[in-house]
Protein backbone atom coordinates (compact mmCIF):
# COMPACT_ATOMS: atom_id res chain seq x y z
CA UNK A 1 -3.42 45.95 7.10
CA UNK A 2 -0.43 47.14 5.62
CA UNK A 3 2.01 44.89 3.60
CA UNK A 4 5.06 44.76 1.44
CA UNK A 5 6.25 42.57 -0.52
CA UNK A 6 10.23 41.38 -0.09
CA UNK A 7 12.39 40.89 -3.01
CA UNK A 8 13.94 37.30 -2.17
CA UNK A 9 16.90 38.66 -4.14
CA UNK A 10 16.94 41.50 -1.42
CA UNK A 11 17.68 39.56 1.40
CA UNK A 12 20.70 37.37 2.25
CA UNK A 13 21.42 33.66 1.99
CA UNK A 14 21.21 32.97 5.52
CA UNK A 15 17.67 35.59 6.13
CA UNK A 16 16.28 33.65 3.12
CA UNK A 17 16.48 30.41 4.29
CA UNK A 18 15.17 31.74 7.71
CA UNK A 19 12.18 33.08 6.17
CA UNK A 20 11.86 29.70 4.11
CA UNK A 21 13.04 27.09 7.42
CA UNK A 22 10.18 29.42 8.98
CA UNK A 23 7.52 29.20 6.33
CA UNK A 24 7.75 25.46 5.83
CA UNK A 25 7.70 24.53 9.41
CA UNK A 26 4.59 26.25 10.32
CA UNK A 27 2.25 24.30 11.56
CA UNK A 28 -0.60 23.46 9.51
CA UNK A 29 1.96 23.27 6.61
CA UNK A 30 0.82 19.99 4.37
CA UNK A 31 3.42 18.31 2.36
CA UNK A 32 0.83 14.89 1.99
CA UNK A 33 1.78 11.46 3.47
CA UNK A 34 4.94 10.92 1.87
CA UNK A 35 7.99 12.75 3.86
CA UNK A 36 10.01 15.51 2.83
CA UNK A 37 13.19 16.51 4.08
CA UNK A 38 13.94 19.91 5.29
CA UNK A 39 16.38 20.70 2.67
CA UNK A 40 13.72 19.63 0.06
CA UNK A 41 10.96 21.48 0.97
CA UNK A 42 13.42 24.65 1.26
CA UNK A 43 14.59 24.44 -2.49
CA UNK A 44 11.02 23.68 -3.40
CA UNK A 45 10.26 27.17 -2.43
CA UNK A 46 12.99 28.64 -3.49
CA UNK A 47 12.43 27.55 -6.70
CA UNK A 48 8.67 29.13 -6.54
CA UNK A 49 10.28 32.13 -5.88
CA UNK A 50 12.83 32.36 -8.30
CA UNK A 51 9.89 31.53 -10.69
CA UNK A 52 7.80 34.14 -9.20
CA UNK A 53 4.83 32.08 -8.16
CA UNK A 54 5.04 33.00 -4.72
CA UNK A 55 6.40 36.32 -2.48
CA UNK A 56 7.20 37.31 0.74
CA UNK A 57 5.14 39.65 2.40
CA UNK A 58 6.36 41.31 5.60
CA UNK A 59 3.00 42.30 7.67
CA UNK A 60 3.93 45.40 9.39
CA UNK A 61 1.25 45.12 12.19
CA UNK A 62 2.48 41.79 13.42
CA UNK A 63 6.07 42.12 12.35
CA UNK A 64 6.35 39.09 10.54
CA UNK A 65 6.87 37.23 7.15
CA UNK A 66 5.53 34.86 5.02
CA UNK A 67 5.10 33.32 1.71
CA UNK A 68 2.16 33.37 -0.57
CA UNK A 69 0.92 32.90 -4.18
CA UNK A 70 0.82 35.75 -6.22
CA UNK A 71 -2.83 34.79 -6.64
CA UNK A 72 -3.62 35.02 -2.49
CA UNK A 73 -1.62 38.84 -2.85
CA UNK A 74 -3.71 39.89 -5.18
CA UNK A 75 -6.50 38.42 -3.66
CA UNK A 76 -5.94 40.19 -0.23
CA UNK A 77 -4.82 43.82 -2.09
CA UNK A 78 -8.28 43.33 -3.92
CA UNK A 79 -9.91 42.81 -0.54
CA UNK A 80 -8.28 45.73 1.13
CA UNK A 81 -8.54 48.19 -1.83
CA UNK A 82 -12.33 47.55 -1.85
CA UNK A 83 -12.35 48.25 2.25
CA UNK A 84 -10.43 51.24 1.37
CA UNK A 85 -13.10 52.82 -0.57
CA UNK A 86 -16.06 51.96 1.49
């Protein structure tokens, strides 16, 4: 599985918040019982990026994006490094 990671400061205003509106409107996304507007949620994690606790990764197999912790990255180039040397 090959992935790279995005530089949010690579990409414009308008891909940004396409790859955030997309990320945070996933299903399965869980914001708890009280709502959230869109245009919180999309500041929310634009903050985590500007703070660098989360990235976009573009998956090149299913030619998407997404957002994860730095902690899940690692996690999953751990995962694949030790596959790699099997």
């Amino acid at each position: 599985m090959q992935q790279l990671t995005i530089a949010w400061q690579d990409l414009s205003d308008d891909a940004l918040r396409g790859v955030i509106e997309d990320y945070v409107t996933r299903e399965g996304t869980d914001y708890g019982d009280q709502p959230v507007s869109l245009a919180r949620k999309v500041a929310q994690v634009r903050a985590q990026l500007q703070s660098g606790h989360v990235v976009i990764v573009f998956d090149g197999e299913s030619a998407t994006c997404s957002i994860v912790s730095r902690e899940q990255l690692r996690a999953a180039q751990d995962l694949q490094n030790t596959i790699d040397t099997e």
